[in-house]
PDB file of N, CA and C in Angstrom:
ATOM      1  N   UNK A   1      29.106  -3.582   3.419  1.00  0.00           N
ATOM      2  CA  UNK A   1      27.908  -3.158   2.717  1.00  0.00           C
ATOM      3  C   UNK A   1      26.690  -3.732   3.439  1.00  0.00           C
ATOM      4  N   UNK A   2      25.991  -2.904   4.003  1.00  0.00           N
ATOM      5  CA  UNK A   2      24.583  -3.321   4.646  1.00  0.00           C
ATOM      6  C   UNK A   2      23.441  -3.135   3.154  1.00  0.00           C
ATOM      7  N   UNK A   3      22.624  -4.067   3.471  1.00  0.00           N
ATOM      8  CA  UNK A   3      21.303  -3.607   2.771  1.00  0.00           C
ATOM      9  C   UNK A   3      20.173  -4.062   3.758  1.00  0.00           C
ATOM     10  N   UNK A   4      19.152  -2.869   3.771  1.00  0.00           N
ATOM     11  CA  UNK A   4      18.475  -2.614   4.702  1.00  0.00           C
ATOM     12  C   UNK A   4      17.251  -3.038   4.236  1.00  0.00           C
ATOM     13  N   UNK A   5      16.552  -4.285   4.884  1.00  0.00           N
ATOM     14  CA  UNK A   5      15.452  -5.105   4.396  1.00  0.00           C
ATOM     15  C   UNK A   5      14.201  -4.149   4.547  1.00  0.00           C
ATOM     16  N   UNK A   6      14.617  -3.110   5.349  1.00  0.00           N
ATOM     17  CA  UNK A   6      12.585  -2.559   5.664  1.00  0.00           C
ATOM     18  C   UNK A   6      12.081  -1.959   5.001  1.00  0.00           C
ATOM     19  N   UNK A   7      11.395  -2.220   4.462  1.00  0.00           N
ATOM     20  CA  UNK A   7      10.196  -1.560   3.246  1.00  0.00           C
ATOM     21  C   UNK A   7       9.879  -0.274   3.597  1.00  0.00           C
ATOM     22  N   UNK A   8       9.872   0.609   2.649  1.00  0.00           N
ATOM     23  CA  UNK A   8       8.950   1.511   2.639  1.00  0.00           C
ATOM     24  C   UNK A   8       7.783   1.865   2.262  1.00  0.00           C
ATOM     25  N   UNK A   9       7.007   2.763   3.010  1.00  0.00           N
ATOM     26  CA  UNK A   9       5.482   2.289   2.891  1.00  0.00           C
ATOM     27  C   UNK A   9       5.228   3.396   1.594  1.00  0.00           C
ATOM     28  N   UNK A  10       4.416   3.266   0.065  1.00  0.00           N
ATOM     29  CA  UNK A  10       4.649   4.321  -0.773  1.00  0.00           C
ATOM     30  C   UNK A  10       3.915   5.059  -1.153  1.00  0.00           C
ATOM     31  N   UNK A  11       2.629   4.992   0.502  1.00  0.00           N
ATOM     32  CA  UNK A  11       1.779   6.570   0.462  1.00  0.00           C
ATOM     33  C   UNK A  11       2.302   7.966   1.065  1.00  0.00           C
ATOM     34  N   UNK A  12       2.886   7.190   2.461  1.00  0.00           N
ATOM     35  CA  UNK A  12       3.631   8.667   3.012  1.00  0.00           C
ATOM     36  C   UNK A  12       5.178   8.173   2.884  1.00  0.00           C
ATOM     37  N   UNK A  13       5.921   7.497   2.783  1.00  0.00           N
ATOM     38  CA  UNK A  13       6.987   7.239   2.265  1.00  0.00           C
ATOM     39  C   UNK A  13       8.065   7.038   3.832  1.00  0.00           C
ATOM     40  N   UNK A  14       7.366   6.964   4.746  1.00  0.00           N
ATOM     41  CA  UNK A  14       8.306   6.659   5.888  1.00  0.00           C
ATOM     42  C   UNK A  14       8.515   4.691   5.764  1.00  0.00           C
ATOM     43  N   UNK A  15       9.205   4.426   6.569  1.00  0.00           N
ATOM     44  CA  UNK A  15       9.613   2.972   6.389  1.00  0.00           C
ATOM     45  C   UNK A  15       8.178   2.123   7.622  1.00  0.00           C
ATOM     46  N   UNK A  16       8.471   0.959   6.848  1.00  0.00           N
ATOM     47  CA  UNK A  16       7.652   0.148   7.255  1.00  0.00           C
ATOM     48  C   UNK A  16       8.576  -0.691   8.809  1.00  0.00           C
ATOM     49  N   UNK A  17       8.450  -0.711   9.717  1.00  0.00           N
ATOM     50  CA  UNK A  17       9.214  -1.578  10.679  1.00  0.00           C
ATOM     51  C   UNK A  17       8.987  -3.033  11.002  1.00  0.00           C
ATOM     52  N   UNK A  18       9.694  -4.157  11.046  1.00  0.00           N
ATOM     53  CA  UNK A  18       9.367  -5.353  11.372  1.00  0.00           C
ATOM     54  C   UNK A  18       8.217  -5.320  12.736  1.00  0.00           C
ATOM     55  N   UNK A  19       7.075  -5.723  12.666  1.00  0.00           N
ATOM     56  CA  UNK A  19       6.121  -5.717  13.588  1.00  0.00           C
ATOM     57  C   UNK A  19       4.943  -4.666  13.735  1.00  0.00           C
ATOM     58  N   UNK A  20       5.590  -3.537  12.551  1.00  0.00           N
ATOM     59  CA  UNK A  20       3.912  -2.521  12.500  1.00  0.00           C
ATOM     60  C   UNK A  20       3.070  -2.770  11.900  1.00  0.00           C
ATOM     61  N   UNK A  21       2.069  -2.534  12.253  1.00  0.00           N
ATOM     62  CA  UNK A  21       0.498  -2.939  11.489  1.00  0.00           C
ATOM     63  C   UNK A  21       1.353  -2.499  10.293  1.00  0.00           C
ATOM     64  N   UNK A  22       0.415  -3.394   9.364  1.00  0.00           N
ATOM     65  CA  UNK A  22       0.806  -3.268   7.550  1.00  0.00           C
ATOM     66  C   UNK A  22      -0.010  -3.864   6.842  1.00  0.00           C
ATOM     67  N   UNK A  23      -0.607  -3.713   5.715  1.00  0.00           N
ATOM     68  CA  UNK A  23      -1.087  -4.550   4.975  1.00  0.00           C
ATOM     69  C   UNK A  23      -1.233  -4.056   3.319  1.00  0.00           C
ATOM     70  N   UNK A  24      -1.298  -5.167   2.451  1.00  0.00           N
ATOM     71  CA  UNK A  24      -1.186  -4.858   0.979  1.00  0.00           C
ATOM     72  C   UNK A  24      -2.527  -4.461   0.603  1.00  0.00           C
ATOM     73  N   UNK A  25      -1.949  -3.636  -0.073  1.00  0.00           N
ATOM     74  CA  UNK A  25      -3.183  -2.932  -1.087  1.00  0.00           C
ATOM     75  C   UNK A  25      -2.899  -3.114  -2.586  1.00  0.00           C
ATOM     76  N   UNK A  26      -4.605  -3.858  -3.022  1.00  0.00           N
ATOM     77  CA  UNK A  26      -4.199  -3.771  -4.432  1.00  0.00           C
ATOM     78  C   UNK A  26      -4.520  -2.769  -5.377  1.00  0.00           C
ATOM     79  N   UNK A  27      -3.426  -1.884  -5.857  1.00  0.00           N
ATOM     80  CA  UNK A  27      -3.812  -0.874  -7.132  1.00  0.00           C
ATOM     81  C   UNK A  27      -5.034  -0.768  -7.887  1.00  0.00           C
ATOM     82  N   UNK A  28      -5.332  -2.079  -8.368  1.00  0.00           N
ATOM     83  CA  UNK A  28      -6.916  -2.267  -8.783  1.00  0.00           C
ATOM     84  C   UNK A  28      -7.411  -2.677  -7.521  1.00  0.00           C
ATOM     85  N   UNK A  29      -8.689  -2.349  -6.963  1.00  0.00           N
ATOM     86  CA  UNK A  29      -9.585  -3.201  -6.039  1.00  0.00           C
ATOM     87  C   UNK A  29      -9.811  -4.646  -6.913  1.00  0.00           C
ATOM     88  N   UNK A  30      -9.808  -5.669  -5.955  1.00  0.00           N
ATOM     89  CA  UNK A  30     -10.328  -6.828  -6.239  1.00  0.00           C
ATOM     90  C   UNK A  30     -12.195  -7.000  -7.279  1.00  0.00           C
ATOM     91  N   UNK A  31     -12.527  -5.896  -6.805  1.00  0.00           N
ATOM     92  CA  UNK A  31     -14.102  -6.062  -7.194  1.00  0.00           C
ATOM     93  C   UNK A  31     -13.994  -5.386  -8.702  1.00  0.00           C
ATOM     94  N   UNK A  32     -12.924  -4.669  -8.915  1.00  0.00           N
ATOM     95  CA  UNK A  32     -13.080  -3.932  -9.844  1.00  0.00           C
ATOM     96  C   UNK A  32     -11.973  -4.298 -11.137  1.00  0.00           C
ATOM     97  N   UNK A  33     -11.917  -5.657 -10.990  1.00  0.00           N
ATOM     98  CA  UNK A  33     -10.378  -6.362 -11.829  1.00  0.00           C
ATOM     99  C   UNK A  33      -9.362  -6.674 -11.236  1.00  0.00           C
ATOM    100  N   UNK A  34      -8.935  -6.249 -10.228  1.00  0.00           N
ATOM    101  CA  UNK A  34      -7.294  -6.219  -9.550  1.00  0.00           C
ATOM    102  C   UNK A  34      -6.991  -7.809  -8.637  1.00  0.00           C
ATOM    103  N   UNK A  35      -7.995  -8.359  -9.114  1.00  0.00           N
ATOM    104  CA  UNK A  35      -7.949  -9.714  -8.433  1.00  0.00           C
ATOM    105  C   UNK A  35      -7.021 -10.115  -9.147  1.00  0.00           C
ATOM    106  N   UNK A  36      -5.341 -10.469  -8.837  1.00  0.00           N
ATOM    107  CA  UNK A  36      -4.247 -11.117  -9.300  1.00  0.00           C
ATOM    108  C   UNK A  36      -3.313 -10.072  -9.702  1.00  0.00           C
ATOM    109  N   UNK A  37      -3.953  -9.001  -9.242  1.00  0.00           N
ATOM    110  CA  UNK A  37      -3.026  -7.886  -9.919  1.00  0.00           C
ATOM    111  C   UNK A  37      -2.004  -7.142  -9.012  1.00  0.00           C
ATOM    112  N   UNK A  38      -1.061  -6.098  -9.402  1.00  0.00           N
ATOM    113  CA  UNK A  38      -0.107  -5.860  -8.562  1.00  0.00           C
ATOM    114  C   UNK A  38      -0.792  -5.253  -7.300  1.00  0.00           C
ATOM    115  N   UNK A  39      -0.050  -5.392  -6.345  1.00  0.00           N
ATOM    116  CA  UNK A  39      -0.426  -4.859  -4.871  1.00  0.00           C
ATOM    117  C   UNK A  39       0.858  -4.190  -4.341  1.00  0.00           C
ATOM    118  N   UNK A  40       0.959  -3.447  -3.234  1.00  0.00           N
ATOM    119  CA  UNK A  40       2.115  -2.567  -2.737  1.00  0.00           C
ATOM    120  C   UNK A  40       1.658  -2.503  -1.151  1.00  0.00           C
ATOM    121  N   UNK A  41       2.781  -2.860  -0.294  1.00  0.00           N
ATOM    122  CA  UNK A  41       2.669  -2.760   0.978  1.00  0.00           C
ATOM    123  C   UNK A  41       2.678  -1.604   1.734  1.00  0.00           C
ATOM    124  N   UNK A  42       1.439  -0.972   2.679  1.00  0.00           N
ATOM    125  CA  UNK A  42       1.466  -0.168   2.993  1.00  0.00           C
ATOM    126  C   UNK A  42       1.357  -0.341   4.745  1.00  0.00           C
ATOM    127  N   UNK A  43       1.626   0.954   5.354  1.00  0.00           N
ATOM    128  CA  UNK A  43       1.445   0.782   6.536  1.00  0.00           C
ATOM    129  C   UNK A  43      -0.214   0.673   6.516  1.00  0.00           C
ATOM    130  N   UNK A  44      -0.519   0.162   7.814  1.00  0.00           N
ATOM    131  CA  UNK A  44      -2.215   0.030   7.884  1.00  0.00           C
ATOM    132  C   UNK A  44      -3.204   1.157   7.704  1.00  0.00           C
ATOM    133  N   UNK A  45      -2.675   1.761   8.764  1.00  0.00           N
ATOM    134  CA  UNK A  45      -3.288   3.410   9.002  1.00  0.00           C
ATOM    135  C   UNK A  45      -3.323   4.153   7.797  1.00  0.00           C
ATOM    136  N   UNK A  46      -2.394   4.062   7.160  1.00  0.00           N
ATOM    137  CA  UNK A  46      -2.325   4.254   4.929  1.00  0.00           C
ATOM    138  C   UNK A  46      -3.230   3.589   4.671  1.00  0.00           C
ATOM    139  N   UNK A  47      -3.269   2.339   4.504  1.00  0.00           N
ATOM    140  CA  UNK A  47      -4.264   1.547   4.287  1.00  0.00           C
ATOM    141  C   UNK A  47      -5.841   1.688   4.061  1.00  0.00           C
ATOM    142  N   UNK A  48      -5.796   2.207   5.913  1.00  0.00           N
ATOM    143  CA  UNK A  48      -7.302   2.048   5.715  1.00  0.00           C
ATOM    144  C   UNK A  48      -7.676   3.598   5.623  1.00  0.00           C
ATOM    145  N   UNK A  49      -6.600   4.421   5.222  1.00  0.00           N
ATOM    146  CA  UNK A  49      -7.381   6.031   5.254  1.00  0.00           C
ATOM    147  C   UNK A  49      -7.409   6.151   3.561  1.00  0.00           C
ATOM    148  N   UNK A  50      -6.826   5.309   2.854  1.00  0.00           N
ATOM    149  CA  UNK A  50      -7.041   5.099   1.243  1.00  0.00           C
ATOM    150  C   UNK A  50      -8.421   4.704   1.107  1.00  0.00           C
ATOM    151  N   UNK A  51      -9.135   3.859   2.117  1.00  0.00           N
ATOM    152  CA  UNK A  51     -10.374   3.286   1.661  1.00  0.00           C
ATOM    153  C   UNK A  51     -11.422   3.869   2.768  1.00  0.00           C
ATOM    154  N   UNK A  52     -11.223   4.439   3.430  1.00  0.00           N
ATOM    155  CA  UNK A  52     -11.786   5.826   4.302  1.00  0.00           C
ATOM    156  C   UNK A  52     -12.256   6.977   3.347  1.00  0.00           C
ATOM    157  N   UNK A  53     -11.650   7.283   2.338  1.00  0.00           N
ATOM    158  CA  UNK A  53     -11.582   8.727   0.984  1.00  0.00           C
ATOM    159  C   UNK A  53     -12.121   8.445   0.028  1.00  0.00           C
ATOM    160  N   UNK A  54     -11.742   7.096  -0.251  1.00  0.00           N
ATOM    161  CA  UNK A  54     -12.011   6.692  -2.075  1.00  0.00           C
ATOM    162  C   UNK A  54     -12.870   5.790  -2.089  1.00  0.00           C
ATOM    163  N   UNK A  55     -13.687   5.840  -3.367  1.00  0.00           N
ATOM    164  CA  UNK A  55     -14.462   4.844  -3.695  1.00  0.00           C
ATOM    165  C   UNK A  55     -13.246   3.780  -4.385  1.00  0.00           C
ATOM    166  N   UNK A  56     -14.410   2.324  -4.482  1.00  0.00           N
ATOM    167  CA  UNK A  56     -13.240   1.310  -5.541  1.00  0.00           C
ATOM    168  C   UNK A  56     -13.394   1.884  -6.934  1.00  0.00           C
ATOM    169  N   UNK A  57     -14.241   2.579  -7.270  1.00  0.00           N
ATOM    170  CA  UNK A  57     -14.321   2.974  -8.620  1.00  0.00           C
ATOM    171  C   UNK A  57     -13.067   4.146  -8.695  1.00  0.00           C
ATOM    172  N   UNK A  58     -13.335   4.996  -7.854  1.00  0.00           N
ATOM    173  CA  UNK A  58     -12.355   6.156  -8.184  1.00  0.00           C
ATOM    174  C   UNK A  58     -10.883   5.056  -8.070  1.00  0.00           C
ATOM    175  N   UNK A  59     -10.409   4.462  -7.087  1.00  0.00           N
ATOM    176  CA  UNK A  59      -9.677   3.683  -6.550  1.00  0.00           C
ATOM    177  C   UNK A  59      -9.183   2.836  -8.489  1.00  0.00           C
ATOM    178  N   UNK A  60      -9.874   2.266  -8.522  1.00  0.00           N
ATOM    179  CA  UNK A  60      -9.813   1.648  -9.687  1.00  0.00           C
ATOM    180  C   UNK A  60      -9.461   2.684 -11.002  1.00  0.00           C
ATOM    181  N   UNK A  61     -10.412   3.367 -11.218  1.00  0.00           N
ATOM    182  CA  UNK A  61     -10.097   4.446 -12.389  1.00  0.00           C
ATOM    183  C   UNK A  61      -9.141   5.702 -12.291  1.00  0.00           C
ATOM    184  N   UNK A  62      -8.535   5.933 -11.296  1.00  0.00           N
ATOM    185  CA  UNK A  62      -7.799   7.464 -11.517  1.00  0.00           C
ATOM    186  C   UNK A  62      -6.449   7.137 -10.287  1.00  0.00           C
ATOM    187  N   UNK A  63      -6.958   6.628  -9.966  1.00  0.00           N
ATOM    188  CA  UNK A  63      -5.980   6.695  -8.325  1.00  0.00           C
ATOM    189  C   UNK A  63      -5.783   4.926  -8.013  1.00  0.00           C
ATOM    190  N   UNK A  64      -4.972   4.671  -8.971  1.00  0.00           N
ATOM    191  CA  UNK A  64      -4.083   3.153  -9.232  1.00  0.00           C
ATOM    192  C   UNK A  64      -2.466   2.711  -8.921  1.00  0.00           C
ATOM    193  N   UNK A  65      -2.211   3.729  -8.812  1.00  0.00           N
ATOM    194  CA  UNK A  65      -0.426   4.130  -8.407  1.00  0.00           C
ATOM    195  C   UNK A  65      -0.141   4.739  -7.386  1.00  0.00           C
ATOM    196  N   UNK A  66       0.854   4.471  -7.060  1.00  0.00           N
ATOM    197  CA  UNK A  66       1.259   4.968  -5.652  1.00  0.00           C
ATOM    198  C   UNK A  66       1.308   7.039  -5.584  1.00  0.00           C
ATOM    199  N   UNK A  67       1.859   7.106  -6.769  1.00  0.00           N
ATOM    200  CA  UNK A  67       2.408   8.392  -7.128  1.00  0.00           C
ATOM    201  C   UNK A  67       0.797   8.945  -7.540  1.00  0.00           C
ATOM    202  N   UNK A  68      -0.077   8.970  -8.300  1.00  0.00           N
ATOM    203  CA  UNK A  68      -1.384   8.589  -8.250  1.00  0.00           C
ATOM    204  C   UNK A  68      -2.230   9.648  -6.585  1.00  0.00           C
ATOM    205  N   UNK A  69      -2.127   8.033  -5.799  1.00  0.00           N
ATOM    206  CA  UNK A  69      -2.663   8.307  -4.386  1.00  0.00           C
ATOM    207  C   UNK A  69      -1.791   9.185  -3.703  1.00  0.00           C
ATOM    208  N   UNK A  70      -0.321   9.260  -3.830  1.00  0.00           N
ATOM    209  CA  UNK A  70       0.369  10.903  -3.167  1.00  0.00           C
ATOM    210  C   UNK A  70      -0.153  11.761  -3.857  1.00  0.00           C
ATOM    211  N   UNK A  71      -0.691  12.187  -4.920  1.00  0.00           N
ATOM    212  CA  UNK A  71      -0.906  13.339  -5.317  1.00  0.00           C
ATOM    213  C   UNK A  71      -2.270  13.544  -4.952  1.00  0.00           C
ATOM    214  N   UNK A  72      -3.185  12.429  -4.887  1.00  0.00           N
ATOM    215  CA  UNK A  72      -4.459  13.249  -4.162  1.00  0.00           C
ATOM    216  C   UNK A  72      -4.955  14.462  -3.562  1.00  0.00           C
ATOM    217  N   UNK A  73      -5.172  15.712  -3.424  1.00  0.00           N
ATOM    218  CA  UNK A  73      -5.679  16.401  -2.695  1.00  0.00           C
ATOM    219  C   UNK A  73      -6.099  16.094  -1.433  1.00  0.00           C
ATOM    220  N   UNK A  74      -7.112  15.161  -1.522  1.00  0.00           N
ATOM    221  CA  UNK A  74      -8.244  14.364  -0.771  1.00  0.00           C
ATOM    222  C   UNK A  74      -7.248  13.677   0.464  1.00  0.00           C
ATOM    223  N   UNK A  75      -5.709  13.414   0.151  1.00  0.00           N
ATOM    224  CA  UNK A  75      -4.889  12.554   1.070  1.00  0.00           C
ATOM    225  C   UNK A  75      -3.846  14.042   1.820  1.00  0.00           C
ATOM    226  N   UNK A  76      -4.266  15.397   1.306  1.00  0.00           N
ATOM    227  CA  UNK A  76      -2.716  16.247   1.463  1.00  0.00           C
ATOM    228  C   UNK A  76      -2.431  16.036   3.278  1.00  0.00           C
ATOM    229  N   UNK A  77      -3.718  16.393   3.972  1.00  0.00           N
ATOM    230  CA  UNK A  77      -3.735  16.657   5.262  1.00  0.00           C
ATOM    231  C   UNK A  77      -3.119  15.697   5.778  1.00  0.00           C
ATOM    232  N   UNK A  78      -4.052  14.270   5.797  1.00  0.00           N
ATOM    233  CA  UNK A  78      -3.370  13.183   6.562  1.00  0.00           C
ATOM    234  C   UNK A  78      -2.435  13.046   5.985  1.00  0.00           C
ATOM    235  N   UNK A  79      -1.323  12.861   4.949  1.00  0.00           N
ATOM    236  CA  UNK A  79      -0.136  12.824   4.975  1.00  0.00           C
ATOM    237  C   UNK A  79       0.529  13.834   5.785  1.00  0.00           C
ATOM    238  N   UNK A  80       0.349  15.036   5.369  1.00  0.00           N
ATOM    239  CA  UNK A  80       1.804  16.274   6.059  1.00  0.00           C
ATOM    240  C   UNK A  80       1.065  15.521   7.798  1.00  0.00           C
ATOM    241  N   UNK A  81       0.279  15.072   8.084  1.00  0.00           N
ATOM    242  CA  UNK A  81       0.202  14.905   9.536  1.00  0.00           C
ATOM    243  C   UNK A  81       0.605  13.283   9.806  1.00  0.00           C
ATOM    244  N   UNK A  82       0.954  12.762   9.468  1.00  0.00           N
ATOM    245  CA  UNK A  82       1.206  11.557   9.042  1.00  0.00           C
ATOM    246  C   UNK A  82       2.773  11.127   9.149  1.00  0.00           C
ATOM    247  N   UNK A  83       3.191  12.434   8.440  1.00  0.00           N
ATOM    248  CA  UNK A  83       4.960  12.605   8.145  1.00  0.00           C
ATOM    249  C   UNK A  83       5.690  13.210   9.532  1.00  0.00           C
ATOM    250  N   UNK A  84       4.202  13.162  10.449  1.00  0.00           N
ATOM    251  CA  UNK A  84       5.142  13.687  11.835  1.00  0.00           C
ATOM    252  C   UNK A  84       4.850  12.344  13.004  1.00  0.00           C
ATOM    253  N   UNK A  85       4.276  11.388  12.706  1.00  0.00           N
ATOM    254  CA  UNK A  85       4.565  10.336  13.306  1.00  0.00           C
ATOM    255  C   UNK A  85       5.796   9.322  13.201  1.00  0.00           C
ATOM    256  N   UNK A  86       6.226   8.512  14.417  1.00  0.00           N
ATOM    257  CA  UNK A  86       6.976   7.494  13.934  1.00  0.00           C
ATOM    258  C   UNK A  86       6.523   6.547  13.187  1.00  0.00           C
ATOM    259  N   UNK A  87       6.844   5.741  12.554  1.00  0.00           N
ATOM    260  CA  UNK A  87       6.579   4.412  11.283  1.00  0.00           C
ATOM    261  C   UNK A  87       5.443   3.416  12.012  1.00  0.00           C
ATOM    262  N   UNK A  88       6.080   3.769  13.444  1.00  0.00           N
ATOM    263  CA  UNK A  88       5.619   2.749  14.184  1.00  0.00           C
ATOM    264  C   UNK A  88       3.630   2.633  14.656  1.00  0.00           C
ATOM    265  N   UNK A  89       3.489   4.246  14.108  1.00  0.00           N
ATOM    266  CA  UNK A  89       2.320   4.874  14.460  1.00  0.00           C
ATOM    267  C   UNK A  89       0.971   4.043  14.190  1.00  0.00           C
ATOM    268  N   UNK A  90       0.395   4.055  14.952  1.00  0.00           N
ATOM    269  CA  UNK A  90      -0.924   3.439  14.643  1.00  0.00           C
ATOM    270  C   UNK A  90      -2.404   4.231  15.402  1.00  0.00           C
ATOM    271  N   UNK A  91      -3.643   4.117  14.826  1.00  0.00           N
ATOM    272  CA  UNK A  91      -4.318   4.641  15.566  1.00  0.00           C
ATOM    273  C   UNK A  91      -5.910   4.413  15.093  1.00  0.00           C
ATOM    274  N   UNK A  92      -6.859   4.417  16.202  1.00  0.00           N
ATOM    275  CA  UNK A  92      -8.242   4.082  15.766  1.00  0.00           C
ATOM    276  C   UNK A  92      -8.782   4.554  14.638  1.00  0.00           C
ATOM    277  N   UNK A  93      -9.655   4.024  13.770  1.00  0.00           N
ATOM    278  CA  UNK A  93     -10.319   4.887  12.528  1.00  0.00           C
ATOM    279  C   UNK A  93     -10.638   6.042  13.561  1.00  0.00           C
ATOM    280  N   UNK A  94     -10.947   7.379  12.412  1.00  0.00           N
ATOM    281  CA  UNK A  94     -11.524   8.402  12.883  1.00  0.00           C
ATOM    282  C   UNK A  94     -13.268   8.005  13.356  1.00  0.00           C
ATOM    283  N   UNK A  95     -13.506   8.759  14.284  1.00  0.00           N
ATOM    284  CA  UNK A  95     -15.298   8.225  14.426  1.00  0.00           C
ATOM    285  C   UNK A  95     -15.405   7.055  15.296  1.00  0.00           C
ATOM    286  N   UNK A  96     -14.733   5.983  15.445  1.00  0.00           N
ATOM    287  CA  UNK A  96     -14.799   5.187  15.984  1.00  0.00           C
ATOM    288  C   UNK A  96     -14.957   5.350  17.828  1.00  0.00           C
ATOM    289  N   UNK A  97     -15.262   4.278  18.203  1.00  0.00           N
ATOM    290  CA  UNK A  97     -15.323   4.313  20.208  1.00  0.00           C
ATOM    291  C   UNK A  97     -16.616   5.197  20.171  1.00  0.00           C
ATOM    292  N   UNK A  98     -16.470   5.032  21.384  1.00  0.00           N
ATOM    293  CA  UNK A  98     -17.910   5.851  22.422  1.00  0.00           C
ATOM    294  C   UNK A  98     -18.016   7.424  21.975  1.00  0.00           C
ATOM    295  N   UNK A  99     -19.515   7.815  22.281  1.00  0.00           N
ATOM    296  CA  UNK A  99     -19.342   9.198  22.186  1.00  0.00           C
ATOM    297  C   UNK A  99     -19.699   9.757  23.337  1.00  0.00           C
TER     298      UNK A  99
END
């Protein structure tokens, strides 16, 4: 019997790998109550395209759950494009570097 330690990440639902960018997000924003409150590990690039879209208010009031932030509209694109990278994927904010 194996059990397989690697997390899955539970915006686009591919696995998290030992050594990919990652970081926790808390369900509530910190500014908005969620200071001590549950958090869920996401890949980074999840991460920071959750706070790329949303305000902490919306973030805070409507879009608090994982199931929540998959159903977004606002997230459909970058996920189905998202679900064709490896886990391992990483990449500059949009906009960012030289023009």
């Amino acid at each position: 019997m194996s059990d397989d330690p690697t997390p899955i990440c539970p915006l686009c639902l591919r696995p998290i790998p030992q050594g990919a960018p990652q970081s926790l997000h808390h369900l509530i924003p910190k500014l908005k109550g969620g200071k001590g409150g549950p958090v869920v590990l996401l890949h980074h690039i999840c991460h920071k395209e959750i706070h790329a879209r949303f305000s902490e208010a919306d973030l805070a009031r409507r879009l608090n759950t994982p199931e929540t932030l998959r159903a977004a509209p606002e997230l459909q694109e970058f996920l189905d494009w998202i679900a064709r990278r490896p886990p391992e994927f990483t990449s500059r904010v949009k906009g960012g570097g030289r023009r």
